[in-house]
N, C-alpha and C. Protein backbone atom coordinates (compact mmCIF):
# COMPACT_ATOMS: atom_id res chain seq x y z
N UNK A 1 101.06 112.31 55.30
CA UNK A 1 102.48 112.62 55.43
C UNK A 1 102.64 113.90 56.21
N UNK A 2 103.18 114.11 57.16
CA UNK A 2 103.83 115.07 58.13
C UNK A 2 104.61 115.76 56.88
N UNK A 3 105.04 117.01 57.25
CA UNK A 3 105.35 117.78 56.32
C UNK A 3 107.03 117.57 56.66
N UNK A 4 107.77 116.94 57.45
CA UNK A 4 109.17 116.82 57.34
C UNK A 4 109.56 115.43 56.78
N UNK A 5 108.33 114.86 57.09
CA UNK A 5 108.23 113.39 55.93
C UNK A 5 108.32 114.11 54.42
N UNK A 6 107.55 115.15 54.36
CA UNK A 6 106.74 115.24 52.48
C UNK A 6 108.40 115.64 52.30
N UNK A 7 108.79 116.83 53.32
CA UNK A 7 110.11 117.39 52.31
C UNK A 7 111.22 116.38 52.01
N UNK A 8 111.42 115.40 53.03
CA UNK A 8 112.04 114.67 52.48
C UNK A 8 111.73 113.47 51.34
N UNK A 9 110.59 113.40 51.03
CA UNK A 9 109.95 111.90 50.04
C UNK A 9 109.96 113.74 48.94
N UNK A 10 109.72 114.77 49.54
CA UNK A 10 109.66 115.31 47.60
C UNK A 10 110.94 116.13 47.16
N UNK A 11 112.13 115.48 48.10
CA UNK A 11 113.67 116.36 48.18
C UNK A 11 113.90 116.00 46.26
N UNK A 12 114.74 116.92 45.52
CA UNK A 12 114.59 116.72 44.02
C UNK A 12 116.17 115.75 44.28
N UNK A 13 116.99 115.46 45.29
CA UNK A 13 117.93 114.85 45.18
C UNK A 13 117.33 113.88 45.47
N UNK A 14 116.44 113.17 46.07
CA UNK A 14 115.84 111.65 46.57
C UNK A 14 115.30 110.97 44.86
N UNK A 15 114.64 112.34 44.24
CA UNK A 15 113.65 111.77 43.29
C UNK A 15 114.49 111.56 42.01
N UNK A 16 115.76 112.68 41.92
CA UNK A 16 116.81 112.14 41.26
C UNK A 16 117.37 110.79 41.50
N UNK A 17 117.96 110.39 42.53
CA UNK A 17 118.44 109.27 42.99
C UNK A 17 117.57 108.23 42.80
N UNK A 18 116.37 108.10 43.01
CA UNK A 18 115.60 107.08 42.62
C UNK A 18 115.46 106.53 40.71
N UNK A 19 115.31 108.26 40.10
CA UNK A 19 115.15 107.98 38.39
C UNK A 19 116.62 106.77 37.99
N UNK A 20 117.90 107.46 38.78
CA UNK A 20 119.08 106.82 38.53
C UNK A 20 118.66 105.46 38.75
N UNK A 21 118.48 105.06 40.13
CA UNK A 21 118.52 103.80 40.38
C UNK A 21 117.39 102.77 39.43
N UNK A 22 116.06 103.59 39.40
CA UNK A 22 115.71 102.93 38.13
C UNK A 22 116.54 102.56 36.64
N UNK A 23 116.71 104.03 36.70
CA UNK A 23 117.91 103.53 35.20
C UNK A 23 119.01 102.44 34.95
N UNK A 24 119.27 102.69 36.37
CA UNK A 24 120.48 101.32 36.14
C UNK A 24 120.00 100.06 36.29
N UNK A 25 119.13 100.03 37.30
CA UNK A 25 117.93 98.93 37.46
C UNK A 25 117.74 98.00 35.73
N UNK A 26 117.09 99.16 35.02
CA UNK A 26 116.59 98.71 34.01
C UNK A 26 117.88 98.39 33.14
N UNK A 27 118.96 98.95 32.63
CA UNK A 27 120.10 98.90 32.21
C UNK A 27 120.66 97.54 32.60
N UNK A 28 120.71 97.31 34.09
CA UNK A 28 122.07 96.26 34.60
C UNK A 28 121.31 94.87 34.57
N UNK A 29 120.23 94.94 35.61
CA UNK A 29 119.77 93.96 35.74
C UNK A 29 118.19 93.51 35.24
N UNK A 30 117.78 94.39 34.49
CA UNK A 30 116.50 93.53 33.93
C UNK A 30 116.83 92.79 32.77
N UNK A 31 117.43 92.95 31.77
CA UNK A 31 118.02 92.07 30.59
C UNK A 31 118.59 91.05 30.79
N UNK A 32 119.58 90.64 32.00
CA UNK A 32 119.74 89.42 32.22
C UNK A 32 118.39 88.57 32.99
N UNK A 33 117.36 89.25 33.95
CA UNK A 33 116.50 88.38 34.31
C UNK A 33 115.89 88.11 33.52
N UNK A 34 115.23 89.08 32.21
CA UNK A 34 114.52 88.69 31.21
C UNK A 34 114.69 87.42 30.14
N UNK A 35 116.29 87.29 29.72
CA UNK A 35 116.85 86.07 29.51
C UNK A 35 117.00 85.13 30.15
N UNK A 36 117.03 85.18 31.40
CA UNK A 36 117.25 83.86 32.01
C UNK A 36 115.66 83.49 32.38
N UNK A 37 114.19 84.25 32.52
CA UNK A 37 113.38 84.18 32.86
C UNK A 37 112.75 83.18 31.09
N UNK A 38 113.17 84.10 30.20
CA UNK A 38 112.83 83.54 28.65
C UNK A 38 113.08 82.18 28.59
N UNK A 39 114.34 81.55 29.13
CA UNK A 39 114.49 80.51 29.58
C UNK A 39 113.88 79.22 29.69
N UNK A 40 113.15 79.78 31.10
CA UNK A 40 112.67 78.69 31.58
C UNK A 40 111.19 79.03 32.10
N UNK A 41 110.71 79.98 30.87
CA UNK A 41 109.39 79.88 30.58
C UNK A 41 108.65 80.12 29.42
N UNK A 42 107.52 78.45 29.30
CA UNK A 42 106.75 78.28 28.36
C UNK A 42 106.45 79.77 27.73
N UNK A 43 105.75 79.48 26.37
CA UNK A 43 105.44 80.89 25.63
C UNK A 43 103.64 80.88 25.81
N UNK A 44 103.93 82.05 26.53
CA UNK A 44 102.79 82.34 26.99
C UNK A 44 102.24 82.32 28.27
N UNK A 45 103.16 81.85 29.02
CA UNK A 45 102.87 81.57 30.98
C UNK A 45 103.25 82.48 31.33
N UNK A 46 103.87 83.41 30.92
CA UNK A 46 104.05 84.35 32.42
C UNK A 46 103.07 84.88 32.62
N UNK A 47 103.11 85.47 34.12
CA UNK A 47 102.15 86.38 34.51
C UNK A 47 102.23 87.72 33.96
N UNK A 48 103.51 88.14 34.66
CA UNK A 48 103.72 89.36 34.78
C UNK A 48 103.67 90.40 33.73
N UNK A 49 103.76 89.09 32.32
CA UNK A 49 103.80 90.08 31.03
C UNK A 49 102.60 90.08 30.32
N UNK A 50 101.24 89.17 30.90
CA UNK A 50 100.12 89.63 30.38
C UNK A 50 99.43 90.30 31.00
N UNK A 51 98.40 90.65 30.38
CA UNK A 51 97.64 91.90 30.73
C UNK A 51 96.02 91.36 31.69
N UNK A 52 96.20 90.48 31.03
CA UNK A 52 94.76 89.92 31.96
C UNK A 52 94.74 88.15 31.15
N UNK A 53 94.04 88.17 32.63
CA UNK A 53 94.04 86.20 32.30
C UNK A 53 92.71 85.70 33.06
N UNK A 54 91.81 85.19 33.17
CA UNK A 54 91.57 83.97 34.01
C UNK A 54 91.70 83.19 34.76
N UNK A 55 91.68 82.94 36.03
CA UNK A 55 91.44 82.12 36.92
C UNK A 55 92.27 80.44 36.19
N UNK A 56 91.18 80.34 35.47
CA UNK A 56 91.25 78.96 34.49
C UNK A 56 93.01 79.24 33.93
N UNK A 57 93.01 80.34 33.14
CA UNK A 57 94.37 80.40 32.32
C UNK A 57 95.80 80.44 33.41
N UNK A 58 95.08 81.08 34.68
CA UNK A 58 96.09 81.19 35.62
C UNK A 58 96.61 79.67 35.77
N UNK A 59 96.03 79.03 36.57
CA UNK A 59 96.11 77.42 36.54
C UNK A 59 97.00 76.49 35.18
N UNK A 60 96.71 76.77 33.96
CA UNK A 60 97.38 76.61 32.61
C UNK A 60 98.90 77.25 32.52
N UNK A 61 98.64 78.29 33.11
CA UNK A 61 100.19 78.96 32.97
C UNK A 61 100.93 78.25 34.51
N UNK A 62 100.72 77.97 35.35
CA UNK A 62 101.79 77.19 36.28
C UNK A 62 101.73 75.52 35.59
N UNK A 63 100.89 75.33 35.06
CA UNK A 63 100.84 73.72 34.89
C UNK A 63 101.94 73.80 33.80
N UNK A 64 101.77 74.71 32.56
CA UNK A 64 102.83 74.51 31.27
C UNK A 64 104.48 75.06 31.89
N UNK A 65 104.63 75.05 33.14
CA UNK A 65 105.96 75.22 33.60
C UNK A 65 106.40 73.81 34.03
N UNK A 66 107.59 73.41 33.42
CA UNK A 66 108.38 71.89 34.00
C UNK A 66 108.39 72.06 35.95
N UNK A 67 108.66 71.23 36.17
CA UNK A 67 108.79 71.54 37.97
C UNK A 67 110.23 72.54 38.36
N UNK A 68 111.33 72.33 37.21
CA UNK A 68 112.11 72.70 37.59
C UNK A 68 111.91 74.75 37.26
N UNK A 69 111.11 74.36 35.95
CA UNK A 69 110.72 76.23 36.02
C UNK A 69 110.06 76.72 36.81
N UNK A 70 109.06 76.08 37.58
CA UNK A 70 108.08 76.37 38.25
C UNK A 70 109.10 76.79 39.85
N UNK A 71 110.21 76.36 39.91
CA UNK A 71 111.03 76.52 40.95
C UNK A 71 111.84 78.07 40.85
N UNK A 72 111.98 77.91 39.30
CA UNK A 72 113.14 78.86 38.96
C UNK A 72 111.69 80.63 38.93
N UNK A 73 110.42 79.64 38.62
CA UNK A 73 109.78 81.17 38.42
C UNK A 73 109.78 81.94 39.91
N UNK A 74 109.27 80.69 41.15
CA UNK A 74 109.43 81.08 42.34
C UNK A 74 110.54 81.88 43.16
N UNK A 75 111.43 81.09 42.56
CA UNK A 75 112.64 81.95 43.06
C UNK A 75 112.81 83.79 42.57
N UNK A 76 112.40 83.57 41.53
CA UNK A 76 112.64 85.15 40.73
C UNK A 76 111.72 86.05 41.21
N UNK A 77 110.54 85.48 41.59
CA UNK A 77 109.44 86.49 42.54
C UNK A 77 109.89 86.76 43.62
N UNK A 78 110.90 86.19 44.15
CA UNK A 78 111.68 86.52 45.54
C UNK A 78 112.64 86.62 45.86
N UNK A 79 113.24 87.10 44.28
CA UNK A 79 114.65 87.80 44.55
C UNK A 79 114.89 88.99 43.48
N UNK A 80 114.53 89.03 41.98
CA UNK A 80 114.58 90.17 41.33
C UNK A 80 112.90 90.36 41.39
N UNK A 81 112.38 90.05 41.15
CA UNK A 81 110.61 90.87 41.08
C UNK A 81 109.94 90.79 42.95
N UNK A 82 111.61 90.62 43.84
CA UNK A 82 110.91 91.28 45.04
C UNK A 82 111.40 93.27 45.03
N UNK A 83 112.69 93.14 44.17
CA UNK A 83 113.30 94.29 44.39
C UNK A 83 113.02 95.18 43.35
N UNK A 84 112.21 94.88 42.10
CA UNK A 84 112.23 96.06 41.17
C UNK A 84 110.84 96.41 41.89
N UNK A 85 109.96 96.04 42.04
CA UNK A 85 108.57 96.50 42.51
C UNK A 85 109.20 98.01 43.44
N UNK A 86 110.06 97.58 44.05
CA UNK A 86 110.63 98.86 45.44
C UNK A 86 111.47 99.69 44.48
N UNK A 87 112.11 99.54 43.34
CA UNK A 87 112.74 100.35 42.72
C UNK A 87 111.87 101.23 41.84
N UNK A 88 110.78 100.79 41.48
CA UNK A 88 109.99 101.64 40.53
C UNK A 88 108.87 102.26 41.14
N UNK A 89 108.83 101.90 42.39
CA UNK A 89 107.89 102.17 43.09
C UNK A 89 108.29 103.82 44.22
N UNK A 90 109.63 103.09 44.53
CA UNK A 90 110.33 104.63 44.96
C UNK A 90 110.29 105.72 43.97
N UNK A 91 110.54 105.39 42.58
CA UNK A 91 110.51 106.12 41.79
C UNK A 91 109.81 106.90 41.04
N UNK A 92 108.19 106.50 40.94
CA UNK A 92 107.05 106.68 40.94
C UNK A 92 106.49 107.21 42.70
N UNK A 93 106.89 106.91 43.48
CA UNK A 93 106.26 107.73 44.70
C UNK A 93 107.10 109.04 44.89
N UNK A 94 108.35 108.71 44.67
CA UNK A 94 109.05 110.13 44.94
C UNK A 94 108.87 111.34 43.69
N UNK A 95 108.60 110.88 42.40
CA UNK A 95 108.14 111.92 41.08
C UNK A 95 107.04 112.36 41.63
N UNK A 96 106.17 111.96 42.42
CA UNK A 96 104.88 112.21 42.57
C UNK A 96 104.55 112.90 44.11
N UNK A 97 105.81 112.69 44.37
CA UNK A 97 105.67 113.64 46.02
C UNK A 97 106.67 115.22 45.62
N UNK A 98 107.66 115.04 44.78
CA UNK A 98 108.33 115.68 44.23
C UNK A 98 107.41 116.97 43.45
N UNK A 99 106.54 116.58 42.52
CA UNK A 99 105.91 117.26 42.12
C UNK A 99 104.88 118.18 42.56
N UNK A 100 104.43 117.44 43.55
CA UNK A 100 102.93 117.59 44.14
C UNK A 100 103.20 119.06 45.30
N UNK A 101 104.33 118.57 45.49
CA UNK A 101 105.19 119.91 46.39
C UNK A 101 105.11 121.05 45.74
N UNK A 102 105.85 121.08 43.91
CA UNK A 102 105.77 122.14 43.90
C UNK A 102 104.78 122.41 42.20
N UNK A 103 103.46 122.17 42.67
CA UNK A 103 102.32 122.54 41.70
C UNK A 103 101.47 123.04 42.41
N UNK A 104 101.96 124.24 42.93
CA UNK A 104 100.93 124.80 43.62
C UNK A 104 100.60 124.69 45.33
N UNK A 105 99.77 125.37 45.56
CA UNK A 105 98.96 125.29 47.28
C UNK A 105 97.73 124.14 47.48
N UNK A 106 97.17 124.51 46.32
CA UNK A 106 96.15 123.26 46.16
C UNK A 106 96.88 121.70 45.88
N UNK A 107 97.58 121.52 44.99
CA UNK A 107 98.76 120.27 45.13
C UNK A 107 98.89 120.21 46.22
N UNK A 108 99.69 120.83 46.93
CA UNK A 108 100.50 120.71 48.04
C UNK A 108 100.02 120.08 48.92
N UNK A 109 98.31 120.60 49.32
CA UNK A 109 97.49 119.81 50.20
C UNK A 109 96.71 118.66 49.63
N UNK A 110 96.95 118.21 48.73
CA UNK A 110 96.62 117.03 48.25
C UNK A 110 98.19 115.86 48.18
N UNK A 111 99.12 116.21 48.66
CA UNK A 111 100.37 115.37 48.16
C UNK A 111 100.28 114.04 49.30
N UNK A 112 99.29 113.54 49.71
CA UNK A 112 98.89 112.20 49.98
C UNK A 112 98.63 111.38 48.91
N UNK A 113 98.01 111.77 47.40
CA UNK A 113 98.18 111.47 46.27
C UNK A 113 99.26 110.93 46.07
N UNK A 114 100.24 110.88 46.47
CA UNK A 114 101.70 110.31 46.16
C UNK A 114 101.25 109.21 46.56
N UNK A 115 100.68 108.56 47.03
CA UNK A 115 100.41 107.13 47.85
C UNK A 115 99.73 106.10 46.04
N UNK A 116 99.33 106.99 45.67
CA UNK A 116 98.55 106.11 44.56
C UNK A 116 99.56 105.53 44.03
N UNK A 117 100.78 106.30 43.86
CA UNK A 117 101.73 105.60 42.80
C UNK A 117 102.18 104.14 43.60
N UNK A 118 101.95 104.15 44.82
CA UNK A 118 102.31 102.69 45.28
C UNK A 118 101.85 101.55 45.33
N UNK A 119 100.53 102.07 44.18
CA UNK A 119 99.18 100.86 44.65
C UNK A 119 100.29 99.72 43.17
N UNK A 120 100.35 100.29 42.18
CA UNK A 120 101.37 98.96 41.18
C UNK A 120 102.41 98.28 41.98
N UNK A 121 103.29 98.71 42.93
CA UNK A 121 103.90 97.82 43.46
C UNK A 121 103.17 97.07 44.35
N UNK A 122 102.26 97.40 45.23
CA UNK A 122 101.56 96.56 45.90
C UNK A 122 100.84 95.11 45.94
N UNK A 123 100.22 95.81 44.58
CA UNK A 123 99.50 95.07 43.22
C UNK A 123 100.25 93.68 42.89
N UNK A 124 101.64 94.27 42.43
CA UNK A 124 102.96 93.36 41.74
C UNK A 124 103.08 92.24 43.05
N UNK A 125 103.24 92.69 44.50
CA UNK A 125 103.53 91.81 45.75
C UNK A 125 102.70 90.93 45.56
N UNK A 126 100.74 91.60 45.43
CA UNK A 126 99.89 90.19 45.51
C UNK A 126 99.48 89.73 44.01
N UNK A 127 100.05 90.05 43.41
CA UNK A 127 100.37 89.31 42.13
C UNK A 127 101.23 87.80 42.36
N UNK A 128 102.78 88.29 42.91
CA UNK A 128 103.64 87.47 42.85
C UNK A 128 103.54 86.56 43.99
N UNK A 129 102.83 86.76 44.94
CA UNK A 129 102.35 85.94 46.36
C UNK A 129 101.06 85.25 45.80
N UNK A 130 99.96 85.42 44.73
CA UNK A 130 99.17 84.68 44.01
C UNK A 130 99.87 83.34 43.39
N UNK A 131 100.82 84.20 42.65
CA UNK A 131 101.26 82.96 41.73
C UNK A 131 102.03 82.18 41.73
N UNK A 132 103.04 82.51 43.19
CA UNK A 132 104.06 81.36 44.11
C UNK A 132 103.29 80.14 44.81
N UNK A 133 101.94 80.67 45.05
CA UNK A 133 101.14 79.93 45.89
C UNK A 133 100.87 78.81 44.35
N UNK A 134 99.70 79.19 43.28
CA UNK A 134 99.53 78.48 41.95
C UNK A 134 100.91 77.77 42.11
N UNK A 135 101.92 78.30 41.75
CA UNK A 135 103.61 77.77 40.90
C UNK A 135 103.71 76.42 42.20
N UNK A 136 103.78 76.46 43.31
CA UNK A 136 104.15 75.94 44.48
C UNK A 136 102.65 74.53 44.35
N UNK A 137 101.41 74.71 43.84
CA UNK A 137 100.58 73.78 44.03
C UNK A 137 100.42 72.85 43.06
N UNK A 138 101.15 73.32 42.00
CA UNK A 138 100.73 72.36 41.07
C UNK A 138 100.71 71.15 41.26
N UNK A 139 99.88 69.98 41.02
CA UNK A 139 99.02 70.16 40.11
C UNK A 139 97.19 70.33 40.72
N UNK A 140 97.26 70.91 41.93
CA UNK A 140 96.03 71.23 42.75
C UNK A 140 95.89 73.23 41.94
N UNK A 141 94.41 73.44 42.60
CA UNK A 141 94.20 74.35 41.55
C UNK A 141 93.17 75.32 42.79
N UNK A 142 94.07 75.87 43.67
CA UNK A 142 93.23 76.56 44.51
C UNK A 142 92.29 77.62 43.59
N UNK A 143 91.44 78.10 44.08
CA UNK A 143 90.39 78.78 43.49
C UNK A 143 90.73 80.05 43.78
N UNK A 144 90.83 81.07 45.15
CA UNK A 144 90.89 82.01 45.43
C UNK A 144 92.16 82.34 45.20
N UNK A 145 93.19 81.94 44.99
CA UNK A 145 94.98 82.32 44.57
C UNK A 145 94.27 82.42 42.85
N UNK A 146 93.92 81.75 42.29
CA UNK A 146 93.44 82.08 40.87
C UNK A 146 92.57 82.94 40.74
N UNK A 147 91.35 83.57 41.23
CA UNK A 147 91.09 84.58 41.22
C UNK A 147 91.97 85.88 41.60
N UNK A 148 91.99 85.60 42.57
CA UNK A 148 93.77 86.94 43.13
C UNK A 148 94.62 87.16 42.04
N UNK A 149 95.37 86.17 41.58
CA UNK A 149 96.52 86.61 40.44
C UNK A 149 95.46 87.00 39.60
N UNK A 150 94.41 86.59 38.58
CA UNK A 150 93.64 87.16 37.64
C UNK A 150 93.06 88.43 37.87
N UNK A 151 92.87 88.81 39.00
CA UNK A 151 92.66 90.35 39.56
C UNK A 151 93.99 90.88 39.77
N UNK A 152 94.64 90.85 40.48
CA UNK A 152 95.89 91.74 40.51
C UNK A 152 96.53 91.84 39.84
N UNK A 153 96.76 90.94 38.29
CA UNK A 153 97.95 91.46 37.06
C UNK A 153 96.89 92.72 36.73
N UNK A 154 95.46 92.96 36.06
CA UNK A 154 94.88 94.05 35.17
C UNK A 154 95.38 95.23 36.03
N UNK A 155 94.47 95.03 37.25
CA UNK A 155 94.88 96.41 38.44
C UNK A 155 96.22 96.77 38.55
N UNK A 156 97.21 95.56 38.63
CA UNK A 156 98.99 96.44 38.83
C UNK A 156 99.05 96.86 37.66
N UNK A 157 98.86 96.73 36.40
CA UNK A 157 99.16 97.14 35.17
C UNK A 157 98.58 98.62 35.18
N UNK A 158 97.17 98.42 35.88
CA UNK A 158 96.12 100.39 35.86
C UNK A 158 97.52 100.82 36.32
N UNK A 159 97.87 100.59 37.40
CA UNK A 159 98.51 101.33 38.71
C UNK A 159 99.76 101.31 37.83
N UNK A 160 100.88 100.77 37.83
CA UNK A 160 101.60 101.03 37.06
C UNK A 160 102.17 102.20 36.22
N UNK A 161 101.16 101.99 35.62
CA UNK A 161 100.94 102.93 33.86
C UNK A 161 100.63 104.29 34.84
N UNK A 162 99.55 104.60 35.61
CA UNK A 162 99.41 105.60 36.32
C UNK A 162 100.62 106.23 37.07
N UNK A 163 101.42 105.59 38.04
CA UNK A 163 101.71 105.53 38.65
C UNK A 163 103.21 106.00 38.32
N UNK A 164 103.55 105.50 37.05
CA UNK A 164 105.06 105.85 36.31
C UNK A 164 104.74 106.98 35.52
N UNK A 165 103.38 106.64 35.34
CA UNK A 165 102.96 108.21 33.95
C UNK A 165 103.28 109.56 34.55
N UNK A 166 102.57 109.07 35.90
CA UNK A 166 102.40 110.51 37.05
C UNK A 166 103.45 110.95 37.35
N UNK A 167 104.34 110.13 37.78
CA UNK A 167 106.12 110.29 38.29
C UNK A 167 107.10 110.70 36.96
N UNK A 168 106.45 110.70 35.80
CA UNK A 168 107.35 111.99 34.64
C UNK A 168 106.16 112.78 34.42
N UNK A 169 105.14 112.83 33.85
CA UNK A 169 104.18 114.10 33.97
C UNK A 169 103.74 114.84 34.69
N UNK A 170 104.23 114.40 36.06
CA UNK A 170 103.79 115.73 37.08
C UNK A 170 105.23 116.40 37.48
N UNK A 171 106.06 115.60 37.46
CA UNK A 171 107.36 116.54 37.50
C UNK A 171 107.38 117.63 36.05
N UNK A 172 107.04 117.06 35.05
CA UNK A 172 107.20 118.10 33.52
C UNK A 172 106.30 119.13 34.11
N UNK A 173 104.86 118.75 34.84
CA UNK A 173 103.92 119.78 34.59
C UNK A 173 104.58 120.96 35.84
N UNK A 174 105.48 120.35 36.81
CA UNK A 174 105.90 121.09 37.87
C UNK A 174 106.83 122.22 37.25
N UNK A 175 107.79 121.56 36.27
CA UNK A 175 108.79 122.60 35.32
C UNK A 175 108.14 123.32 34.78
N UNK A 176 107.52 123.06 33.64
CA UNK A 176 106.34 124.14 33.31
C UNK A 176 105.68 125.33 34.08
N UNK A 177 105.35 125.08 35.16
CA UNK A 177 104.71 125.97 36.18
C UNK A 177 105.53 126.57 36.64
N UNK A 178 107.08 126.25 36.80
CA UNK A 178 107.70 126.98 37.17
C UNK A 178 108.67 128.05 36.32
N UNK A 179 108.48 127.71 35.26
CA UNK A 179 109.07 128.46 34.14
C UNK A 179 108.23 129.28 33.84
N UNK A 180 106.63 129.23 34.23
CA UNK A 180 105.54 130.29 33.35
C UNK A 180 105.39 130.90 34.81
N UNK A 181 105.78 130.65 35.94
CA UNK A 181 105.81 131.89 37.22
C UNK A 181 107.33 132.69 37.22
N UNK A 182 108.08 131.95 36.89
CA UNK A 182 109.68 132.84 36.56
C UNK A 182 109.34 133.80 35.28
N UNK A 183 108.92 133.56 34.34
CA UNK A 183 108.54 134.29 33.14
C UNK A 183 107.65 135.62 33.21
N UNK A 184 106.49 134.86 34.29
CA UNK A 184 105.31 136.19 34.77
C UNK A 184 106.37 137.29 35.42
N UNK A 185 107.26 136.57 36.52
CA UNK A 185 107.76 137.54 37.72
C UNK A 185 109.18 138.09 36.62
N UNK A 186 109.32 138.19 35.71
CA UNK A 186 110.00 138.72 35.10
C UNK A 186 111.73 138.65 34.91
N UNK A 187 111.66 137.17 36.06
CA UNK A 187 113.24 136.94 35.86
C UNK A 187 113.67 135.48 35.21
């Protein structure tokens, strides 16, 4: 990142604006996809909400979808789980460029680190491009789309968890640092 790139990806109004848009994100529209997703999927098929699967189980979870869920799961990978990946992902890259700015000189030259927080959304893309391909073949059982989704749910989940952890704990650890250098300098 060029440094008129960093100031703007670590501006505290961008990284604000992003927490918001997550918030409402999560507020407006994940509760209705989650219901309508509960819907019209078997218990136990989704991807996105387990943690690790199999190749084999991958294959099991598009087969226990009717054709018409298997349509409705496709569609939702490419219209709400194309856009939260970019919402949490801004939000987690900008906490983490945000921070990285101001923890220091040594941070500072490390704030390419902000890139990690993007590996869960990435993850989430070839997750959901795995399992459109599965959802879309049934009842054929490609091999390498089942390995792919069975690798990319564990890894987006690492990344994720990292990735959102980092984007509130490195902003806290940034407050901190800046309250114990205001405190040293005596104002």
């Amino acid at each position: 990142m060029n440094s008129g790139r960093a100031s703007f990806w670590s501006s505290p109004w961008l990284f604000a604006a992003a927490a918001i848009l997550l918030v409402l994100f999560l507020v407006v529209v994940l509760p209705g996809e989650s219901a309508r997703a509960a819907r019209t999927t078997p218990e136990g098929a989704s991807y996105d909400l387990s943690l690790f699967y199999t190749p084999a189980e991958a294959f099991e979870k598009a087969a226990a979808h009717s054709v018409e869920g298997r349509f409705a799961y496709i569609a939702a990978r490419w219209s709400f789980d194309l856009a939260f990946p970019l919402v949490y992902g801004l939000f987690a890259f900008t906490g983490w460029a945000f921070a990285l700015a101001r923890l220091g000189s040594r941070a500072a030259e490390l704030r390419g680190l902000a890139f990690v927080a993007l590996l869960g959304p990435v993850l989430d893309f070839v997750e959901n491009i795995a399992a459109t391909v599965i959802m879309a073949s049934v009842p054929a059982r490609p091999p390498g789309w089942g390995i792919a989704a069975s690798l990319a749910t564990p890894l987006k989940w690492v990344f994720v968890v990292v990735g959102l952890g980092g984007a509130v704990a490195l902003p806290v650890a940034a407050a901190i640092r800046a309250l114990a250098l205001r405190a040293r300098s005596g104002g």
